[in-house]
C-alpha atoms as a PDB file:
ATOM      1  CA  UNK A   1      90.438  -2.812-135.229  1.00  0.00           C
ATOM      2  CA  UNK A   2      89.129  -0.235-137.110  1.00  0.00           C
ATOM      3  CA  UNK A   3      86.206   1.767-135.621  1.00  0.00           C
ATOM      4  CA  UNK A   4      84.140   4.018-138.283  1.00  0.00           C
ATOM      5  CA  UNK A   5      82.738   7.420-136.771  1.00  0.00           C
ATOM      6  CA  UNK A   6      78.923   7.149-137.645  1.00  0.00           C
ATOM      7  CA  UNK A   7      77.260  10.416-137.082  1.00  0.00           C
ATOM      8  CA  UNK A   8      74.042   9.930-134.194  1.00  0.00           C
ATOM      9  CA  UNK A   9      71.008   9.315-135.583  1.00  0.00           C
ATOM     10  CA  UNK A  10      68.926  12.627-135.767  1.00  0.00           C
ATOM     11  CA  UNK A  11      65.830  12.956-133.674  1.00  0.00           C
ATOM     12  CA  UNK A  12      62.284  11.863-134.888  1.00  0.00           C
ATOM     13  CA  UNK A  13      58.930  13.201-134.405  1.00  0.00           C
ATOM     14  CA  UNK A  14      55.606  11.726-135.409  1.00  0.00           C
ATOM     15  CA  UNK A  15      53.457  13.829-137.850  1.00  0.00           C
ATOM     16  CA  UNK A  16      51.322  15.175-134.999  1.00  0.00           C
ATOM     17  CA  UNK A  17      54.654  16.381-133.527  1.00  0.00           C
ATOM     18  CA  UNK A  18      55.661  17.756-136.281  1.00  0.00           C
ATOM     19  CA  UNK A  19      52.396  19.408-136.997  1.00  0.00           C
ATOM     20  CA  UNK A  20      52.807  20.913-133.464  1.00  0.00           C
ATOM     21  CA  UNK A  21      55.884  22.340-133.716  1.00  0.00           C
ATOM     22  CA  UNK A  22      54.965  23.858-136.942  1.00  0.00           C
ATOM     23  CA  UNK A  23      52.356  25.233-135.745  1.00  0.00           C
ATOM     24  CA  UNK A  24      53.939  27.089-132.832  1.00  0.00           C
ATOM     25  CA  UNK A  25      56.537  28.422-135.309  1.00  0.00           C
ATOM     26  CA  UNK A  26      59.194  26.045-133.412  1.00  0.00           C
ATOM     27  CA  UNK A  27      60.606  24.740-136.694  1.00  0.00           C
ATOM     28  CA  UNK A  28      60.128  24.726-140.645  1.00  0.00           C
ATOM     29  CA  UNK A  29      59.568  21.738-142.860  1.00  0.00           C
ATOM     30  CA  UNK A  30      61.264  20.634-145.601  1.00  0.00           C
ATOM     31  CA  UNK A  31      60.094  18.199-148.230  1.00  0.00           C
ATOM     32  CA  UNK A  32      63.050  15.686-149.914  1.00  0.00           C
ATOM     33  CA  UNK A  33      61.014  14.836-152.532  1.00  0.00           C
ATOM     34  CA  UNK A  34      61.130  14.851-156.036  1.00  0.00           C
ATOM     35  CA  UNK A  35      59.523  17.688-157.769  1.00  0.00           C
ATOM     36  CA  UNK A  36      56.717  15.715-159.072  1.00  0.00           C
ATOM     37  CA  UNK A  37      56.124  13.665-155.704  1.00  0.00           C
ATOM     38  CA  UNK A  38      55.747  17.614-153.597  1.00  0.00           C
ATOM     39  CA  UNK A  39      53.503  18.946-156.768  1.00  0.00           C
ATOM     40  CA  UNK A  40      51.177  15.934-156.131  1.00  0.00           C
ATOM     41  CA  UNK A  41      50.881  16.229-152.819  1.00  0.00           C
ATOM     42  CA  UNK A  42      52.323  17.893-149.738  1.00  0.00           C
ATOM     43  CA  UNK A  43      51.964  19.980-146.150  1.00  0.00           C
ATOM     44  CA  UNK A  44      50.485  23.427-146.857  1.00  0.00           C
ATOM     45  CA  UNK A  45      54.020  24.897-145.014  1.00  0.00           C
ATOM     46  CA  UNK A  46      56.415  22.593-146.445  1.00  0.00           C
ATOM     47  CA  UNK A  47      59.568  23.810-148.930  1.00  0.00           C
ATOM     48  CA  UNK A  48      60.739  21.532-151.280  1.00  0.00           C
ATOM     49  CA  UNK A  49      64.184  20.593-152.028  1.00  0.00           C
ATOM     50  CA  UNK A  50      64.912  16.992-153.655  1.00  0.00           C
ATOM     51  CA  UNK A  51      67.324  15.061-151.775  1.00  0.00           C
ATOM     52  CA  UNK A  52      69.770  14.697-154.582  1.00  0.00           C
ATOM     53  CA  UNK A  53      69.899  19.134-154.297  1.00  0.00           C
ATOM     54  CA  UNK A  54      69.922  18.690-150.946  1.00  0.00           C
ATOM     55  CA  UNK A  55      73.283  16.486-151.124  1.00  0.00           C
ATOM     56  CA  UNK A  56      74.929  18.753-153.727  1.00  0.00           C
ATOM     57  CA  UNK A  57      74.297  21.837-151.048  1.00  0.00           C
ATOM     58  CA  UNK A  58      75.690  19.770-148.283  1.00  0.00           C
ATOM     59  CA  UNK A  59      79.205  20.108-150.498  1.00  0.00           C
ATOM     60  CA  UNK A  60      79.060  23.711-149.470  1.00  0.00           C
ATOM     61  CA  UNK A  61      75.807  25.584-150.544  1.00  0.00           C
ATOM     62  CA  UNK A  62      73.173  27.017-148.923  1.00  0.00           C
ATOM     63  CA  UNK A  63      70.157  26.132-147.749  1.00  0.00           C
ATOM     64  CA  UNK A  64      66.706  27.874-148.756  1.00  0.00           C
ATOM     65  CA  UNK A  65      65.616  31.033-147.229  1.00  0.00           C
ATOM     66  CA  UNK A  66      64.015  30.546-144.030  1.00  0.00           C
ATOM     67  CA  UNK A  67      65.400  27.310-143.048  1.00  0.00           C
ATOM     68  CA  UNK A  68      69.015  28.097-142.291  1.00  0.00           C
ATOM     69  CA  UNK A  69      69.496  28.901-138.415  1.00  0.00           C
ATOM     70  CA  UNK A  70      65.545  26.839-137.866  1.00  0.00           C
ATOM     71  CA  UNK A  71      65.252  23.219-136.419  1.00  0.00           C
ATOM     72  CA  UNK A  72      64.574  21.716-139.318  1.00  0.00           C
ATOM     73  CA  UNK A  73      61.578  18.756-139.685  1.00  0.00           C
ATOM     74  CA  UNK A  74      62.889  16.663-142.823  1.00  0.00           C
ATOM     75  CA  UNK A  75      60.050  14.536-144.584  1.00  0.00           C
ATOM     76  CA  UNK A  76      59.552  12.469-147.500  1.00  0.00           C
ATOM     77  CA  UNK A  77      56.731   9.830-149.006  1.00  0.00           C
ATOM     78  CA  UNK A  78      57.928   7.015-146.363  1.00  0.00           C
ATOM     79  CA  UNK A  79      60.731   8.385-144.086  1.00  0.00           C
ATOM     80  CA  UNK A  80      63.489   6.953-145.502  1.00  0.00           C
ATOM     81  CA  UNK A  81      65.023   9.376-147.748  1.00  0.00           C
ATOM     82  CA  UNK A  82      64.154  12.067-145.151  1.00  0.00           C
ATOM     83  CA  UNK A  83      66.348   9.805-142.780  1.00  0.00           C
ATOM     84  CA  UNK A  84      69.519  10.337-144.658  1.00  0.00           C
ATOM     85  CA  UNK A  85      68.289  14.082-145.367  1.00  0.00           C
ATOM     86  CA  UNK A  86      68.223  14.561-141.343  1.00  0.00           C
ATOM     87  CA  UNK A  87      71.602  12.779-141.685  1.00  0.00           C
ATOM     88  CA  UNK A  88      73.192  14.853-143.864  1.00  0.00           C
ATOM     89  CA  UNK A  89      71.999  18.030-142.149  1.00  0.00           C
ATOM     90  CA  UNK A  90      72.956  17.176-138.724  1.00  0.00           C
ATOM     91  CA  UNK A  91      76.577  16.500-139.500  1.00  0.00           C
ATOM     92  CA  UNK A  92      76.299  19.824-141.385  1.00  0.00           C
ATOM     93  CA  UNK A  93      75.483  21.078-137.913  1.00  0.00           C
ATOM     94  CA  UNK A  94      71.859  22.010-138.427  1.00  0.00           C
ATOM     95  CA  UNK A  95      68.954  20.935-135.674  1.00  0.00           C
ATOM     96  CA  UNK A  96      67.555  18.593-138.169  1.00  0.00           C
ATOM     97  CA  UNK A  97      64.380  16.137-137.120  1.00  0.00           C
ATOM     98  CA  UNK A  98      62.960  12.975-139.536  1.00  0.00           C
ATOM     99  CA  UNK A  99      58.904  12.822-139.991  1.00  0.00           C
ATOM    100  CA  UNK A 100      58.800   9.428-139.411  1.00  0.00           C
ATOM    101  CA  UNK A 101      56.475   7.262-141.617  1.00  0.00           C
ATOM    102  CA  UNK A 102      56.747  10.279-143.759  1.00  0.00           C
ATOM    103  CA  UNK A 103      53.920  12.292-145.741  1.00  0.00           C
ATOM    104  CA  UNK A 104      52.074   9.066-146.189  1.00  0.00           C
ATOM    105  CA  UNK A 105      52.168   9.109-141.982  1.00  0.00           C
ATOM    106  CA  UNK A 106      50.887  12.306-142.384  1.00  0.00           C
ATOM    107  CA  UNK A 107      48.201  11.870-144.570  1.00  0.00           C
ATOM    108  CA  UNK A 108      47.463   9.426-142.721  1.00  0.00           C
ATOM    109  CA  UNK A 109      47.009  11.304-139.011  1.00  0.00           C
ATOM    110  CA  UNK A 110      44.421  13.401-141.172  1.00  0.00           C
ATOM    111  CA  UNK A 111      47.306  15.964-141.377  1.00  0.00           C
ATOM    112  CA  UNK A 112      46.181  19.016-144.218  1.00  0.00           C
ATOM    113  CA  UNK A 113      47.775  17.737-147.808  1.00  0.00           C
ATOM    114  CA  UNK A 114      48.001  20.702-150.953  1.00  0.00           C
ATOM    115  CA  UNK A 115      48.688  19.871-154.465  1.00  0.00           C
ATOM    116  CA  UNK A 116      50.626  22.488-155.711  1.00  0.00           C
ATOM    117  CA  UNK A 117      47.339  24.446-157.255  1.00  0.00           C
ATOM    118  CA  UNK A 118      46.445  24.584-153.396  1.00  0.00           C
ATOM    119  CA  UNK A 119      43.174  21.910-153.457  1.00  0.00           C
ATOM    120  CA  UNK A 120      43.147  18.800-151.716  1.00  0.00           C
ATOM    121  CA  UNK A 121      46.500  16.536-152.972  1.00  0.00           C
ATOM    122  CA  UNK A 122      47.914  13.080-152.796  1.00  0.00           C
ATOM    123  CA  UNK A 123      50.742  11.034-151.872  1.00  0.00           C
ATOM    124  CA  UNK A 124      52.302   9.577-154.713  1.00  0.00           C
END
């Protein structure tokens, strides 16, 4: 029998743990979103990089200044596409941590959300 090596699971934090950790400068937050999803709506701190970039600098490129050598928090709309962000990142060798529930989780803790002129955004 063949057994497949499946890389662990990366950590998760809930948005208020995330928030926290931000906060205290413990780690930086990266949004997986599509371009019009983070312009819509996202965490005042967050950088964006869409997943599919993300996956294309996993083949050897390099991350965006200030988040190589950070834990990284990895978040989306829902938490799923942040899930195989963490994924990625984590076999790449980087402290990477899912926001589960995603930005929606975080909107929804009353977290801050920006549109990308700075007022008051949305999830989309």
């Amino acid at each position: 029998m063949l057994l497949s090596h499946q890389p662990p699971a990366p950590r998760q934090a809930d948005p208020a743990q995330a928030e926290r950790m931000l906060s205290a400068g413990l780690a930086v937050l990266l949004d997986v979103r599509e371009r019009d999803e983070f312009a819509a709506g996202h965490a005042p701190a967050a950088v964006p990089l869409p997943l599919g970039l993300l996956a294309v600098l996993g083949l050897g490129g390099e991350l965006p200044p200030g988040v190589a050598g950070r834990t990284v928090l990895v978040v989306c709309r829902s938490g799923h596409r942040s899930q195989q962000a963490a994924t990625l990142l984590a076999a790449q060798g980087v402290d990477a941590v899912n926001v589960a529930g995603g930005m929606r989780a975080w909107a929804g803790a009353g977290l801050p959300v920006v549109s990308a002129h700075g007022a008051g955004g949305q999830v989309i």
